[in-house]
Every structure is written in C-alpha cells, then in structure tokens.
Protein backbone atom coordinates (compact mmCIF):
# COMPACT_ATOMS: atom_id res chain seq x y z
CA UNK A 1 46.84 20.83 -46.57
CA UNK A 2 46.96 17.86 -49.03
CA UNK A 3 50.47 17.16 -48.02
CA UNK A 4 49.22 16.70 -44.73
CA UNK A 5 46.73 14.31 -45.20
CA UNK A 6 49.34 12.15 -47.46
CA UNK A 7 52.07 12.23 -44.31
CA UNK A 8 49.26 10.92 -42.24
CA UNK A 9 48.02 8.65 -44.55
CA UNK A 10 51.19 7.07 -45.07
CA UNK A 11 51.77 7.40 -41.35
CA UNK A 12 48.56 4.90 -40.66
CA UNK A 13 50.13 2.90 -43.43
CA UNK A 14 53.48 2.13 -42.55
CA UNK A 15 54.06 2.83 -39.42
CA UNK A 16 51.17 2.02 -37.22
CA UNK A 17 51.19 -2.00 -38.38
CA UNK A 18 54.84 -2.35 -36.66
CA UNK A 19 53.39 -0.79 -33.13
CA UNK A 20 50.16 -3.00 -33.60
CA UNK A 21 52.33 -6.38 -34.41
CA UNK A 22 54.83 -5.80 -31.98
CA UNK A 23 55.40 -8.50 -29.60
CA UNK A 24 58.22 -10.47 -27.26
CA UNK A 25 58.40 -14.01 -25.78
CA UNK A 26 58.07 -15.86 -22.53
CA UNK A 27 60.19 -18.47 -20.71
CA UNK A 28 58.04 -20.60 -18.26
CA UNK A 29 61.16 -22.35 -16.12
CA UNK A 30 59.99 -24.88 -13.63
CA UNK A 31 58.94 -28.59 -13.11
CA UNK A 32 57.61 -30.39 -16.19
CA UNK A 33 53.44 -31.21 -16.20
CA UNK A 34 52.32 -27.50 -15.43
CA UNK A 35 49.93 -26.30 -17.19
CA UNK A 36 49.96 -22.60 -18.20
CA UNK A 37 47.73 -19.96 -19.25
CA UNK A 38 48.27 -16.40 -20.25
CA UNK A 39 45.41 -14.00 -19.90
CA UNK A 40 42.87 -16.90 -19.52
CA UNK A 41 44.10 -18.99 -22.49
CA UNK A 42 46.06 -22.08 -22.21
CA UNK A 43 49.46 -21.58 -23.87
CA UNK A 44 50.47 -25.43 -23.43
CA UNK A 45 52.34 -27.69 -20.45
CA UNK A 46 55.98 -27.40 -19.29
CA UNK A 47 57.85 -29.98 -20.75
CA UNK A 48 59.37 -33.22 -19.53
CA UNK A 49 62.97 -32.29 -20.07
CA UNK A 50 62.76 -29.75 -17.87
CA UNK A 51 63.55 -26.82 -20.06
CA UNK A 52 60.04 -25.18 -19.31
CA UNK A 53 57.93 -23.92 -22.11
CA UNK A 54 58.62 -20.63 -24.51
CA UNK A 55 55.56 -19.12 -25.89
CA UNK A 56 56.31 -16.17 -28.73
CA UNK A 57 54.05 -13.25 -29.86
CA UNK A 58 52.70 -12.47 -26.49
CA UNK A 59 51.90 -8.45 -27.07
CA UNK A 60 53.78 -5.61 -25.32
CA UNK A 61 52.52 -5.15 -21.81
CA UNK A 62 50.91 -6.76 -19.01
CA UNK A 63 49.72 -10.61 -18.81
CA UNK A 64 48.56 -12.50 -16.55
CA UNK A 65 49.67 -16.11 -16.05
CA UNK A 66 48.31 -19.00 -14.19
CA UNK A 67 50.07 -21.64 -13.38
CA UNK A 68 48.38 -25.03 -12.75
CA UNK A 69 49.88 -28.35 -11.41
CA UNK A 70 47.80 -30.98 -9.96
CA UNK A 71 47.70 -31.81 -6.24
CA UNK A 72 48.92 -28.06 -6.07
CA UNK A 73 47.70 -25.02 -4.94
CA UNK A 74 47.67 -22.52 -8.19
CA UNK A 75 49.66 -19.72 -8.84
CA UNK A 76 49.05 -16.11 -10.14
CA UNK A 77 51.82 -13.84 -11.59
CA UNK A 78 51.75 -10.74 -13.70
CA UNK A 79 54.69 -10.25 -16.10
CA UNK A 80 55.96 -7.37 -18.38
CA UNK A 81 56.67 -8.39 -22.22
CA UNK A 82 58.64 -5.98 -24.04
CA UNK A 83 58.80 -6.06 -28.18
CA UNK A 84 61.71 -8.10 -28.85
CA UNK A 85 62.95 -9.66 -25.66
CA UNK A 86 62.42 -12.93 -24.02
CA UNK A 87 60.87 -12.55 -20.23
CA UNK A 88 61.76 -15.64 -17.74
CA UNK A 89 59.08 -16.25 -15.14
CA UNK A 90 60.28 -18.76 -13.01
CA UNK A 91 58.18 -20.93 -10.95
CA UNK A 92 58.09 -22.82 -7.47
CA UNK A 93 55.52 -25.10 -5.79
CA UNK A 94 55.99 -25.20 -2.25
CA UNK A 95 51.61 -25.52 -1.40
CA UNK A 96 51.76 -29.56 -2.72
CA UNK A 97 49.61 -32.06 -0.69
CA UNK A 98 51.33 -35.32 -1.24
CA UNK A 99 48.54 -37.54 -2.07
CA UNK A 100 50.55 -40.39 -2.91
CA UNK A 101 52.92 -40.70 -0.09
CA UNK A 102 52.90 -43.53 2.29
CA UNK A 103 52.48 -41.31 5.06
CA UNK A 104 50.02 -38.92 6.06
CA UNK A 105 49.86 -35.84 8.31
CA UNK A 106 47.33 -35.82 11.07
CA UNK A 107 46.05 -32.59 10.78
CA UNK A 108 46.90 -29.76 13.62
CA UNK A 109 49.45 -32.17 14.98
CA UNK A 110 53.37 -33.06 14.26
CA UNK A 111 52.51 -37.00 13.79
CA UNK A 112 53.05 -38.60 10.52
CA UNK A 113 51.38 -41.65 10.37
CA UNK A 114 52.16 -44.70 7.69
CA UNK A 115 48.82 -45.11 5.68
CA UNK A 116 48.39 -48.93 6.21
CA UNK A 117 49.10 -51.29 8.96
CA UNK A 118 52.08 -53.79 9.10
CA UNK A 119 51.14 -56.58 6.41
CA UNK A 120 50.17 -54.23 3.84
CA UNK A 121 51.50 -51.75 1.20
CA UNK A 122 50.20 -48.62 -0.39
CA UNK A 123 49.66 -48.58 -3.69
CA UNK A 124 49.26 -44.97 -4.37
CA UNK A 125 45.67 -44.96 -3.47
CA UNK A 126 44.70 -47.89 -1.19
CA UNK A 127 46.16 -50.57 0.88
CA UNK A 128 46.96 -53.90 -0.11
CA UNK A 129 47.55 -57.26 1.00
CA UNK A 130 46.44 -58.40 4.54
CA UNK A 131 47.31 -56.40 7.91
CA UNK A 132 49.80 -59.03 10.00
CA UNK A 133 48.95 -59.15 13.56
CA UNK A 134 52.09 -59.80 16.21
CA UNK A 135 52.39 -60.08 19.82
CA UNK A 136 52.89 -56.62 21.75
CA UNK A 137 56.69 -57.52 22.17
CA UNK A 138 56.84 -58.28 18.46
CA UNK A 139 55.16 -55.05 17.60
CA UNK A 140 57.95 -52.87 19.22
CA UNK A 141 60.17 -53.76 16.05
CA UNK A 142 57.70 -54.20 13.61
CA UNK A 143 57.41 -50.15 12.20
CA UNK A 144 60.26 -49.37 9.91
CA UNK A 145 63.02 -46.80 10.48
CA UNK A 146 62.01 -43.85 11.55
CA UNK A 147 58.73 -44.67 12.81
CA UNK A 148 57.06 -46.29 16.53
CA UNK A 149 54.09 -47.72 17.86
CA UNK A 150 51.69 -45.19 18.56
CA UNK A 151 50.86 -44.14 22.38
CA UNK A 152 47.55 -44.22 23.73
CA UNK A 153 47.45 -40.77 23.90
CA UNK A 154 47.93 -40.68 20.41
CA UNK A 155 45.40 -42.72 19.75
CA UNK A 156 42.93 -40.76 21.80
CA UNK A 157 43.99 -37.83 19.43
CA UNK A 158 43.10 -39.20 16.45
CA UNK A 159 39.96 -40.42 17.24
CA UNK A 160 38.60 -38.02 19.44
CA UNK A 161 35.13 -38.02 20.76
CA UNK A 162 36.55 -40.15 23.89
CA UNK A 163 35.16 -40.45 27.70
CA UNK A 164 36.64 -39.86 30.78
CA UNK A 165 38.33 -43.55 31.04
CA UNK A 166 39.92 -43.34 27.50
CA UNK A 167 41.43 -39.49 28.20
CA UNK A 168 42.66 -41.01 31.75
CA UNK A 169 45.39 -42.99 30.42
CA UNK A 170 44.27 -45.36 33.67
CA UNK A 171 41.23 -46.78 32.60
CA UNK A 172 39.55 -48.77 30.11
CA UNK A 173 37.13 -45.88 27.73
CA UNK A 174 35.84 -44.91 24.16
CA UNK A 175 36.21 -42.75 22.08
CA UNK A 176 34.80 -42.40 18.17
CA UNK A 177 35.02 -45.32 15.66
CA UNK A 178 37.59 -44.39 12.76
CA UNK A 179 34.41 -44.16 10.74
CA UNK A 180 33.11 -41.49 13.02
CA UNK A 181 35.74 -39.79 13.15
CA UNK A 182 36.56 -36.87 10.99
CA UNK A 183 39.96 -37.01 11.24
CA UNK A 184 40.42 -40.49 11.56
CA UNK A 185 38.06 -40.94 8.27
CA UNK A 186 40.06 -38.94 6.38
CA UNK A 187 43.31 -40.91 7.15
CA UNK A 188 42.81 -44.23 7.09
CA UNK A 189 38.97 -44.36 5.73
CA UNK A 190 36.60 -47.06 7.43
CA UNK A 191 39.43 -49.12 9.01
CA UNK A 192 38.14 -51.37 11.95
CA UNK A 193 41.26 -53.46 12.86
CA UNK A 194 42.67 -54.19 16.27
CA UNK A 195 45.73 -52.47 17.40
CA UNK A 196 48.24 -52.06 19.62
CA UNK A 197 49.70 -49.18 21.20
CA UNK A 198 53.03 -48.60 23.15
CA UNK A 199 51.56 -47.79 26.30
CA UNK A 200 51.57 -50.85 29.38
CA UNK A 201 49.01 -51.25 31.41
CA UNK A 202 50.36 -49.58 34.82
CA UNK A 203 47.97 -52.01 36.85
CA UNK A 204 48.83 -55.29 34.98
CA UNK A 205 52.09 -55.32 33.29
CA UNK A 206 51.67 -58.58 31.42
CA UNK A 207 49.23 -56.20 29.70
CA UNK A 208 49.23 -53.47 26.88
CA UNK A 209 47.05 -50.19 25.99
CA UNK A 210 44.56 -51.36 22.77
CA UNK A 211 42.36 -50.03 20.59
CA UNK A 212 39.63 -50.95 18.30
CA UNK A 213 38.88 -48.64 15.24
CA UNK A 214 35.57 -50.34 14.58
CA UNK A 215 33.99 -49.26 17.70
CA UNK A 216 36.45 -47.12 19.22
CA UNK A 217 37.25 -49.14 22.50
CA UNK A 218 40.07 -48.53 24.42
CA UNK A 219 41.88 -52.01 26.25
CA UNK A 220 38.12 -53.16 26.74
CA UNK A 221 39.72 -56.29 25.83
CA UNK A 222 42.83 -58.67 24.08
CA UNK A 223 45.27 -56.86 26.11
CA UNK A 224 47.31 -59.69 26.85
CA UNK A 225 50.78 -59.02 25.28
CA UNK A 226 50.79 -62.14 23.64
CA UNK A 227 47.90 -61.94 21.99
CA UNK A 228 48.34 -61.31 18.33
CA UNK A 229 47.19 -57.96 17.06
CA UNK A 230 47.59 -55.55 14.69
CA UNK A 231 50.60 -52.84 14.27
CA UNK A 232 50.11 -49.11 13.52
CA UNK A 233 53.06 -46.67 12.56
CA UNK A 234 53.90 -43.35 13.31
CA UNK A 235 56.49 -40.62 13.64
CA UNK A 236 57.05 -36.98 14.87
CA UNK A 237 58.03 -34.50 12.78
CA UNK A 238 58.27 -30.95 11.99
C-alpha cells in the first residue's frame, strides 16, 4: 500500500507539472496595425514589416482571438494550440469603410461621388481651399478622369425630400437642403454651394439643370450656361 502512495506521489510530482506547463505558439499573418487579443487579453499589434505577430505559451486547446483594426469591422476566430507547434491564423479585412478616400459612396446606390467640389482638395477629413465656379460648358471638363457632372436626377437622389417639379425632370422644384438631408448630410456635411448639373433645359437650351444645396432649389434660378457656378463630381461603379 505504501508503494502506492509513493508512485502517486511521485506521479503528482514529476509528471503532472509537464501536462500543466505545456504550451505552443501562434502566428498572427496579416496587415501591420491590428490589434490582437487572445481570450480577452491583448497579446500586442501586428507589426509594420509585415511579418505579423508570434505570441508563445498560449496553453493547449481552444482560444479565442479578436482581431481589431480601425475603420474595420472586427473579427472572431477560434484556433487549436497544440504543445509544441506553432499555429498560423491568417487574417483578411474585406468589411473596411474608407474614411479617408476622396470619394464617397452614396448609400443604396452605384454613384461614387468626389468629397469636395472643383477648387478644393481633401485633406483626409475636410475640404480645403475655395470651390471654383465655371460656366456650364466649362464644367463638362472640369471632373477628373473617371468622373462627370452629375444629372439632375442624380441630384434629386441625393437629396430627396423633392416635389413634383424637381422629380419631373421638366420643371423648376425642391427638394431637401444638404443639411436636411440624411444622406446628403452625411456626404458632404452642411454644404450650401451652387451647382451645376449635366442636364439642359429641354425648353431653353441656352440653359442648364441647377441646384442649390442651401435650400434645395432646383433651376429656380442662374441657369444661364454662362453663368459661373460651381462643379460637382461623380462616377458609377460597381
């Protein structure tokens, strides 16, 4: 009986420290600047050279890691570690809203809209410089590669809110002011410049389609062609 009290003794002593300690690694490949947690703990960020981040001594068994990179929807992922082996999890962001890009999407649509008007440049989070207003013929050439004047119809879908004249195409209407507008808000915040759109005036050719953000007017006025107003951008896309 003694002798088997002494085997289990020395069992406990010797052998059960080497299951308790055992352990394996993890290999975090992906972009650099994500922050990662295992099991609700940060473990550290991905690193700028791109070879991800190792963490050691992560116990045999299940974990949970979180990946977190700003402007990006998170991400969830169990792993297995096993005692003595290295585990790659490798990682994708594909859910990124692009904060920072000169465009922006109008939302439900396929139109991609530059953030400011012709004139000024986005710095990463506003618009600078002053908006440069042109004659309608002028504005045709004015948007960058790619990109157009906007249609009135366009316009009428990103401010929404409008009357029977502005939906008509034919007539002169309102719709919301950019401010009132949800959508509109969200784009291009409380814009109210002048502008053009690529859509003549069927009834008076020497005239053009405009609209004014500040009050949400549609060709009530400075339709003339040659008048100087401002330019808009936008594309379609995917």
């Amino acid at each position: 009986m003694r002798g088997v009290v002494i085997t289990a003794v020395l069992f406990g002593a010797f052998l059960l420290p080497s299951v308790v300690n055992a352990s394996g690694y993890l290999r975090i490949i992906c972009v650099p600047g994500v922050g990662i947690y295992v099991d609700g703990s940060f473990m550290g960020t991905t690193e700028v050279d791109n070879k991800g981040l190792l963490i050691d001594e992560l116990s045999d068994g299940t974990h949970t890691v979180k990946a977190i990179k700003k402007n990006c929807k998170p991400q969830v992922q169990k792993v297995e570690i096993r005692s003595g082996k290295v585990t790659e999890l490798k990682l994708r962001f594909v859910k990124c809203k692009k904060k920072n890009a000169v465009e922006v999407k109008q939302p439900d649509t396929n139109l991609y809209w530059l953030r400011c008007p012709i004139g000024q440049s986005w710095t990463g989070s506003y618009c600078e410089g002053d908006a440069r207003g042109m004659s309608w013929h002028n504005a045709g050439n004015a948007c960058p590669g790619g990109y157009r004047l906007p249609t009135r119809e366009e316009f009428v879908s990103l401010l929404g809110g409008c009357d029977a004249g502005a939906r008509s195409g034919k007539k002169e209407g309102r719709c919301k002011s950019c401010e009132a507008s949800k959508t509109c808000l969200s784009m291009f915040g409380r814009d109210d410049g002048d502008y053009w759109s690529s859509s003549s005036d069927v009834a008076a050719p020497s005239d053009a389609w405009t609209v004014v953000f500040s009050s949400g007017d549609m060709g009530y006025d400075k339709k003339e062609k040659d008048n100087d107003i401002n330019v808009r951008c936008v594309r379609s896309g995917p």
